[in-house]
Protein backbone atom coordinates (compact mmCIF):
# COMPACT_ATOMS: atom_id res chain seq x y z
CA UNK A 1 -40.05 -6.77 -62.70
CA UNK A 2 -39.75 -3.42 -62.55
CA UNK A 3 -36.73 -3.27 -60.08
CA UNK A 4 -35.01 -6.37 -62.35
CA UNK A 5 -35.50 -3.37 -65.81
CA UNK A 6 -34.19 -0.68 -63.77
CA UNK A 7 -30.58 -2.14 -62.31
CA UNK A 8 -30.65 -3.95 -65.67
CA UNK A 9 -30.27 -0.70 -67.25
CA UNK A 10 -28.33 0.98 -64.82
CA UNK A 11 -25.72 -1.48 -65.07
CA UNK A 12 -25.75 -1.00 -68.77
CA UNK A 13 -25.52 3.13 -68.24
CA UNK A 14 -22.53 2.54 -66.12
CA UNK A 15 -20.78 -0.33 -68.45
CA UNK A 16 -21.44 2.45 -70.96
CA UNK A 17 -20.19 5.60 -69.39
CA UNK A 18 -17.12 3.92 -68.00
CA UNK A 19 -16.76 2.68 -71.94
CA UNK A 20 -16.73 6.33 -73.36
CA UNK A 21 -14.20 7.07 -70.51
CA UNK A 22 -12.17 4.60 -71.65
CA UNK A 23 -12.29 5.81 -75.33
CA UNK A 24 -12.02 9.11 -74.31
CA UNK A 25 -8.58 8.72 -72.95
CA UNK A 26 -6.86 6.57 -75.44
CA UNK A 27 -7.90 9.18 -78.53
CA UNK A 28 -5.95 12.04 -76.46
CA UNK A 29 -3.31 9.62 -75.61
CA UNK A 30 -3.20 8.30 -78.77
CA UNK A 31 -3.39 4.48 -77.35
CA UNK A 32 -4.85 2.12 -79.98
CA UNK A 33 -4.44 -0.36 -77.28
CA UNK A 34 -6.82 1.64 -75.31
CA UNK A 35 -9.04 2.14 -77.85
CA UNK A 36 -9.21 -1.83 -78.92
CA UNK A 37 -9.75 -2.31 -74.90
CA UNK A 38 -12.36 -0.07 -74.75
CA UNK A 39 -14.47 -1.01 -77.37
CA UNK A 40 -14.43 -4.63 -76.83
CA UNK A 41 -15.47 -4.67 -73.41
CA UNK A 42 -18.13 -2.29 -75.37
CA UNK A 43 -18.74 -5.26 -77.70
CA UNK A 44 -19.28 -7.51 -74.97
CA UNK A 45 -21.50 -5.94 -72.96
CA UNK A 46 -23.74 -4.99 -75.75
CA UNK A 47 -23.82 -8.66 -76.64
CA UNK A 48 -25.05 -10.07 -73.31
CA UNK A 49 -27.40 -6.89 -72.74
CA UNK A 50 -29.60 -7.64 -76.09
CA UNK A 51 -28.81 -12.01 -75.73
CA UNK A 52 -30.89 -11.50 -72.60
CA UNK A 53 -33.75 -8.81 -74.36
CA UNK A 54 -33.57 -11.44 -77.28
CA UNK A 55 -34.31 -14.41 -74.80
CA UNK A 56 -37.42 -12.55 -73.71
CA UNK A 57 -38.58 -11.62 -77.26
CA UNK A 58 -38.35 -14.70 -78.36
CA UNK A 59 -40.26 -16.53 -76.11
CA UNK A 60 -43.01 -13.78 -76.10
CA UNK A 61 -43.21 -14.19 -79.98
CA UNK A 62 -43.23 -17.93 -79.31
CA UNK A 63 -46.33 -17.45 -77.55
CA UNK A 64 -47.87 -15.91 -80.15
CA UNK A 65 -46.67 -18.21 -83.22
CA UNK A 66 -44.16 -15.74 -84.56
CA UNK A 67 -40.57 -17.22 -83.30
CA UNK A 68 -39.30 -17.24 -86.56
CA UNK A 69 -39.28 -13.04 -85.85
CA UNK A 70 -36.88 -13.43 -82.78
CA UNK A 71 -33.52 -13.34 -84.23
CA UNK A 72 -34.75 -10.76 -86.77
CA UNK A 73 -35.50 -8.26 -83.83
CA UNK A 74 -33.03 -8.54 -81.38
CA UNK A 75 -30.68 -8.30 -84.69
CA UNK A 76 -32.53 -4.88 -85.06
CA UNK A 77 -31.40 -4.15 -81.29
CA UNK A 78 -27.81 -5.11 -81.51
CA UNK A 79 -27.37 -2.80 -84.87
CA UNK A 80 -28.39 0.18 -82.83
CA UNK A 81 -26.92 -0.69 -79.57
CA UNK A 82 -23.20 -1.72 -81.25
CA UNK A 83 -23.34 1.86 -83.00
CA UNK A 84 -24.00 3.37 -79.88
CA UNK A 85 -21.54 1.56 -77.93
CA UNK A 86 -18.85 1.32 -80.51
CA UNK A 87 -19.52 3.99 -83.61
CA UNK A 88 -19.45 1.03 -85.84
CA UNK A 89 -21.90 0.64 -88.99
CA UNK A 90 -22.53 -1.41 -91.77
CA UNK A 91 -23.69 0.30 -94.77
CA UNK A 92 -26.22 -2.01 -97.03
CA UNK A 93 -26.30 -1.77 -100.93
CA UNK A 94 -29.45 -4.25 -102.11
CA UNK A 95 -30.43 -2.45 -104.64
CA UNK A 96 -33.22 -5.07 -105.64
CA UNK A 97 -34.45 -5.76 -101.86
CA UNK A 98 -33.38 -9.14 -102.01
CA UNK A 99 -33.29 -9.20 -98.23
CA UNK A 100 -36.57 -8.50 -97.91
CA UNK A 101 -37.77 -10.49 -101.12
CA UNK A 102 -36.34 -13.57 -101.22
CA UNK A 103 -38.29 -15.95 -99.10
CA UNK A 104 -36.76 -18.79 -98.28
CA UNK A 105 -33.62 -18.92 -98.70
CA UNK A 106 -29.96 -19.69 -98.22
CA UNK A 107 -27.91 -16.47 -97.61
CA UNK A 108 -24.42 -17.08 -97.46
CA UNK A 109 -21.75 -14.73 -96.19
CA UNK A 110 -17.78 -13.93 -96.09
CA UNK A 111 -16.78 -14.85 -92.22
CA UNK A 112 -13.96 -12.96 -90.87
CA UNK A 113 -13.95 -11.86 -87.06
CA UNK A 114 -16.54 -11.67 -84.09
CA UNK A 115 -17.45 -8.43 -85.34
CA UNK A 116 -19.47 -10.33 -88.09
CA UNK A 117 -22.42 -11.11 -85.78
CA UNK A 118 -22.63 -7.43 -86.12
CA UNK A 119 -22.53 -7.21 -89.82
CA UNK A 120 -25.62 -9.89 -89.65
CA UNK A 121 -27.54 -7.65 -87.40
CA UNK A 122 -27.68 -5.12 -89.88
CA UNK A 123 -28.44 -7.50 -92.88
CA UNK A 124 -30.88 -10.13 -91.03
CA UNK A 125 -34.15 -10.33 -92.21
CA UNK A 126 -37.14 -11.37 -91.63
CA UNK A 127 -37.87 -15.15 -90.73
CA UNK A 128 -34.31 -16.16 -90.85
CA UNK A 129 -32.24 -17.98 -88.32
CA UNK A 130 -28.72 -18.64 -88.27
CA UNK A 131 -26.23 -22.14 -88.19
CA UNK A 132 -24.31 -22.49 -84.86
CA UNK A 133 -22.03 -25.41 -83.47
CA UNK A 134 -24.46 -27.39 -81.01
CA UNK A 135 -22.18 -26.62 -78.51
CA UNK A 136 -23.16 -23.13 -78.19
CA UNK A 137 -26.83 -24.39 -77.48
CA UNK A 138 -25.66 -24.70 -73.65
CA UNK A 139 -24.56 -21.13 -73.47
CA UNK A 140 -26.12 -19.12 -70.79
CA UNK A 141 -28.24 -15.97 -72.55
CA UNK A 142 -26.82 -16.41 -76.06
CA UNK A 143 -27.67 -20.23 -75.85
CA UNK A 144 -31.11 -19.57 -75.01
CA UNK A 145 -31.90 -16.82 -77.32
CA UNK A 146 -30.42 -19.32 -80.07
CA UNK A 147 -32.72 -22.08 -78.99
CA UNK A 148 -35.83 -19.92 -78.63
CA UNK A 149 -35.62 -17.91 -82.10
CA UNK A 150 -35.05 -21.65 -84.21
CA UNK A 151 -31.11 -21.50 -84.70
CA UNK A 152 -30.39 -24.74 -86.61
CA UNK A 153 -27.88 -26.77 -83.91
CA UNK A 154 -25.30 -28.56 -86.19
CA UNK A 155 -23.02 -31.21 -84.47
CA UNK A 156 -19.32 -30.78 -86.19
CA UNK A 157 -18.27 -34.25 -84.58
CA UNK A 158 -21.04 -36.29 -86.19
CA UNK A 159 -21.96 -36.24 -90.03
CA UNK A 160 -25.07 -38.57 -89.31
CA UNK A 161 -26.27 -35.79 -86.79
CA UNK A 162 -25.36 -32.51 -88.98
CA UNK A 163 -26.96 -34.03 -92.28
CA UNK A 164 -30.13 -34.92 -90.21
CA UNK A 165 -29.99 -31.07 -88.76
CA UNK A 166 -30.26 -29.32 -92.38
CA UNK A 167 -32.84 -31.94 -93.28
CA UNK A 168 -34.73 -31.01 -90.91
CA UNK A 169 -33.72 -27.50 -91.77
CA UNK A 170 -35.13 -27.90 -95.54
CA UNK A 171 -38.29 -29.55 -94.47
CA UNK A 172 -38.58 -26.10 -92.12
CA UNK A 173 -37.92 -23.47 -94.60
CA UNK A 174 -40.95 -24.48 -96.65
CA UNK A 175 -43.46 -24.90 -93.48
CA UNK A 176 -42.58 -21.87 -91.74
CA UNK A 177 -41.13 -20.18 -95.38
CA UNK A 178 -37.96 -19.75 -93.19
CA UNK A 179 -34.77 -18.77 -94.76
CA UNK A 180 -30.93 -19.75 -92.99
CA UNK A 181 -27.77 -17.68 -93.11
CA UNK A 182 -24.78 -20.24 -92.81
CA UNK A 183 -21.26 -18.75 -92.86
CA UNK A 184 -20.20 -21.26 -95.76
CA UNK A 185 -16.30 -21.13 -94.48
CA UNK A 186 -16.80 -22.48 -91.59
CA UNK A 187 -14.48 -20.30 -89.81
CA UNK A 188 -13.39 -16.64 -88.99
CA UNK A 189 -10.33 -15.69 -91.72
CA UNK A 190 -8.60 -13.05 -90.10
CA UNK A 191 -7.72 -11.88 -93.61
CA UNK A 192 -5.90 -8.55 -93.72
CA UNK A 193 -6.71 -8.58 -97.48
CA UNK A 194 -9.90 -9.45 -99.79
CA UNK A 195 -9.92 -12.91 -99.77
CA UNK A 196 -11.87 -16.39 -98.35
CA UNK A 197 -11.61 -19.66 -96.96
CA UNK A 198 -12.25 -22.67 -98.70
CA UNK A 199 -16.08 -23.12 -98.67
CA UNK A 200 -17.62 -26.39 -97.14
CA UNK A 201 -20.61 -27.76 -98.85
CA UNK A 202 -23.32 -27.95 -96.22
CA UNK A 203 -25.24 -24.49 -97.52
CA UNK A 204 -25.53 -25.93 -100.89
CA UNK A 205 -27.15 -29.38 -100.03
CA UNK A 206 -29.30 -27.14 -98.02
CA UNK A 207 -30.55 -24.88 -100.67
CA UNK A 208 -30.77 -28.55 -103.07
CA UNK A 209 -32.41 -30.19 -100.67
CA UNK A 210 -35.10 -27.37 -100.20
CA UNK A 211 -34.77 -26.24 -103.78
CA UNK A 212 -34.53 -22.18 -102.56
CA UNK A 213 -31.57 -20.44 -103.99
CA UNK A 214 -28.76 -18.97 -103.01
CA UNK A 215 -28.16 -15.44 -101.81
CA UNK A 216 -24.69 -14.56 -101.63
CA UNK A 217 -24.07 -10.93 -99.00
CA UNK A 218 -20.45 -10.05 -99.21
CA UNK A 219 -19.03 -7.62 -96.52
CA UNK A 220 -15.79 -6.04 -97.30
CA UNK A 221 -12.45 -6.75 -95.54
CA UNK A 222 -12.66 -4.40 -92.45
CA UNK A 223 -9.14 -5.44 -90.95
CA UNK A 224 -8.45 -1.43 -90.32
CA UNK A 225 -11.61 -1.77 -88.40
CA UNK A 226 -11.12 -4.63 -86.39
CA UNK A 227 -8.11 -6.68 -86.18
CA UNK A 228 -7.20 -8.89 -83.17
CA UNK A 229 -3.79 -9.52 -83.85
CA UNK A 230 -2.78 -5.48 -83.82
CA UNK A 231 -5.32 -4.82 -81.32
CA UNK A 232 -6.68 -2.12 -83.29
CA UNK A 233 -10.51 -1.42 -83.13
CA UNK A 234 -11.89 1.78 -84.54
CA UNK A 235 -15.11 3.15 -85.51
CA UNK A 236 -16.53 3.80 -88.98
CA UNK A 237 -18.47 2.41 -91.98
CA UNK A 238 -18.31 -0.89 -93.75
CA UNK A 239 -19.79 -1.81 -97.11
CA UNK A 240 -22.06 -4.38 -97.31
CA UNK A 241 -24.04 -5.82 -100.99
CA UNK A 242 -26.33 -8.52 -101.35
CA UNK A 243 -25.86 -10.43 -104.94
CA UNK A 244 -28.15 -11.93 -106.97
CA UNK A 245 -29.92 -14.95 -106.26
CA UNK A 246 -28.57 -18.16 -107.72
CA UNK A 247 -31.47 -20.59 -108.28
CA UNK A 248 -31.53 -24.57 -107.53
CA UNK A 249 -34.45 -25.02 -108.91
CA UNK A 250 -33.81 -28.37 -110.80
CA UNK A 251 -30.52 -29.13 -108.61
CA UNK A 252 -29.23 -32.34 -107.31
CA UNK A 253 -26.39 -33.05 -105.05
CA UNK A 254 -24.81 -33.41 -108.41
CA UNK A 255 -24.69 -29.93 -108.82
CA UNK A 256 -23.43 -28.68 -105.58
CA UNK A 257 -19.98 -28.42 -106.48
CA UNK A 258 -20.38 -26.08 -109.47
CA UNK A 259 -23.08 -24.49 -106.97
CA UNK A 260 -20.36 -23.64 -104.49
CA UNK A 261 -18.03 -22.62 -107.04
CA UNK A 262 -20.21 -19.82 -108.68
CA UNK A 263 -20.67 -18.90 -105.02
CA UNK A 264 -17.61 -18.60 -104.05
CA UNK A 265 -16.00 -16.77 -107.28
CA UNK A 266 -18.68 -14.25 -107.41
CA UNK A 267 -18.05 -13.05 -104.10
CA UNK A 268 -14.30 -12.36 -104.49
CA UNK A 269 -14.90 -10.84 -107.47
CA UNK A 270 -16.80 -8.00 -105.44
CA UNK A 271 -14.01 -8.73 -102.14
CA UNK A 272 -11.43 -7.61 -104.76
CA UNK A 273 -13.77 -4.74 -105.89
CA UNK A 274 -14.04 -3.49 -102.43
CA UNK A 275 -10.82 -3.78 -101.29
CA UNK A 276 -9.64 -2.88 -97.77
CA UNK A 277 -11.67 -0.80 -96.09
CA UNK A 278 -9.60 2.46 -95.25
CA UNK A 279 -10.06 4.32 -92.08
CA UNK A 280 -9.46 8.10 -92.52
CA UNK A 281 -6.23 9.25 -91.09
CA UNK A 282 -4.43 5.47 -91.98
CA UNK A 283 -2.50 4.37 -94.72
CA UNK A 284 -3.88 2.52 -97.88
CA UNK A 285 -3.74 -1.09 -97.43
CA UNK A 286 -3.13 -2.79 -100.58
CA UNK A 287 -4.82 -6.15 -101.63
CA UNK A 288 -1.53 -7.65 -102.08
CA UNK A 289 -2.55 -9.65 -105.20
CA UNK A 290 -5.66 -10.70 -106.29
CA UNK A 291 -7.27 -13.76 -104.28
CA UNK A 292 -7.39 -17.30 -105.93
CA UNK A 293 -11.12 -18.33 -107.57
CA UNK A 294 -11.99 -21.87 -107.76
CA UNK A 295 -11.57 -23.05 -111.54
């Protein structure tokens, strides 16, 4: 075991030195390219280094009752490995603590690149699990860390199958007072400006059907952060705040339309407040209009 731990973290000291070499030379040649290079082969290795601490963890904490606690801790350990790795952080504003008051629940979030699993390290909290494709399930590391620490498996291609997954789901979050983050679009954006995709409705027959409410977390655009399509990936500091709760207490499926709508419109209303996020030494990137809320 020992001898396993130690190459383990060699290969991780040499993934990382060869990383900062990397990022070394493209800020004195001045190669974004370089840069965006650098710090996703960062991004990767980080994420298989804490999947495989996070399939351990969570099937230690199984042993001992407490697997709702696995993704919650190897979130912990990603936050703190990514910012090593990659200078990225997300900076929380939750004023009221709802992360750490609101048991169950639904949290909902704004989905916009791969760099989001890193935004949900840094808001995850306790006894929460995430949504994933079932696909994913099958995925060596990450696939086992998901199926260890409770991820609910949804199946896209059947309805029968998905609506049975977030029943089960509901029937969960009040035996184990488990709360769920779903990504309510669906789908990474890509947005270069404050804005979201069309919301599906399977968080809000989730938070019905368990009567917990809603907790919207919006992260602002971070396009001059991240973005694949100009290969530019820098480091710095994104804003992140957690809204209000909106209750169901009372709901039916009835109500999940005006449920997602509230949702929805709330959240660009802080998007728009936000902005772009604006990396020092880059130009302003305007909003280019303000984004359309559901009426």
């Amino acid at each position: 075991m020992n001898a396993v731990l130690f190459y383990f973290l060699l290969i991780g000291l040499v993934i990382f030195l060869t990383v900062q070499g990397l990022l070394f030379a493209g800020h004195q040649l001045k190669s974004p390219a370089l840069e965006f290079s650098a710090r996703s082969i960062a991004s990767f290795t980080a994420l298989i280094l804490v999947a495989t601490y996070g399939t351990i963890a969570s099937a230690i904490l199984n042993l001992y009752g407490d697997g709702g606690l696995g993704q919650w801790t190897t979130a912990r350990a990603f936050k703190w490995t990514m910012l090593l790795f990659t200078g990225v952080w997300f900076e929380i504003e939750d004023k009221k603590d709802y992360l750490n008051s609101t048991r169950p629940a639904v949290f909902v979030g704004n989905h916009q690149t791969e760099l989001d699993v890193l935004a949900l390290a840094h808001v995850f909290p306790q006894y929460c699990s995430v949504t994933a494709k079932a696909s994913l399930k099958w995925w060596p590391f990450l696939g086992w860390f998901m199926a260890l620490s409770k991820t609910v498996f949804i199946e896209r291609t059947s309805r029968s199958q998905a609506v049975a997954a977030f029943a089960k789901a509901a029937t969960q979050m009040h035996t184990h007072k488990q709360s769920v983050f779903i990504f309510p679009e669906g789908t990474r954006s890509y947005s270069e400006k404050p804005d979201l995709l069309p919301f599906k409705k399977g968080a809000f027959h989730l938070a019905v059907q368990g009567q917990v409410p809603i907790v919207p977390i919006v992260v602002a655009n971070y396009s001059e952060v991240l973005n694949l399509k100009r290969k530019i990936f820098r480091r710095g500091t994104i804003k992140i705040r957690v809204l209000d709760p909106i209750p169901t207490a009372g709901k039916t499926k009835e109500d999940v339309d005006a449920l997602l709508d509230e949702t929805r419109n709330k959240m660009l209303v802080v998007m728009e407040e936000f902005g772009v996020r604006k990396v020092p030494g880059t130009a302003a990137v305007a909003a280019n209009g303000p984004a359309k809320r559901m009426q």
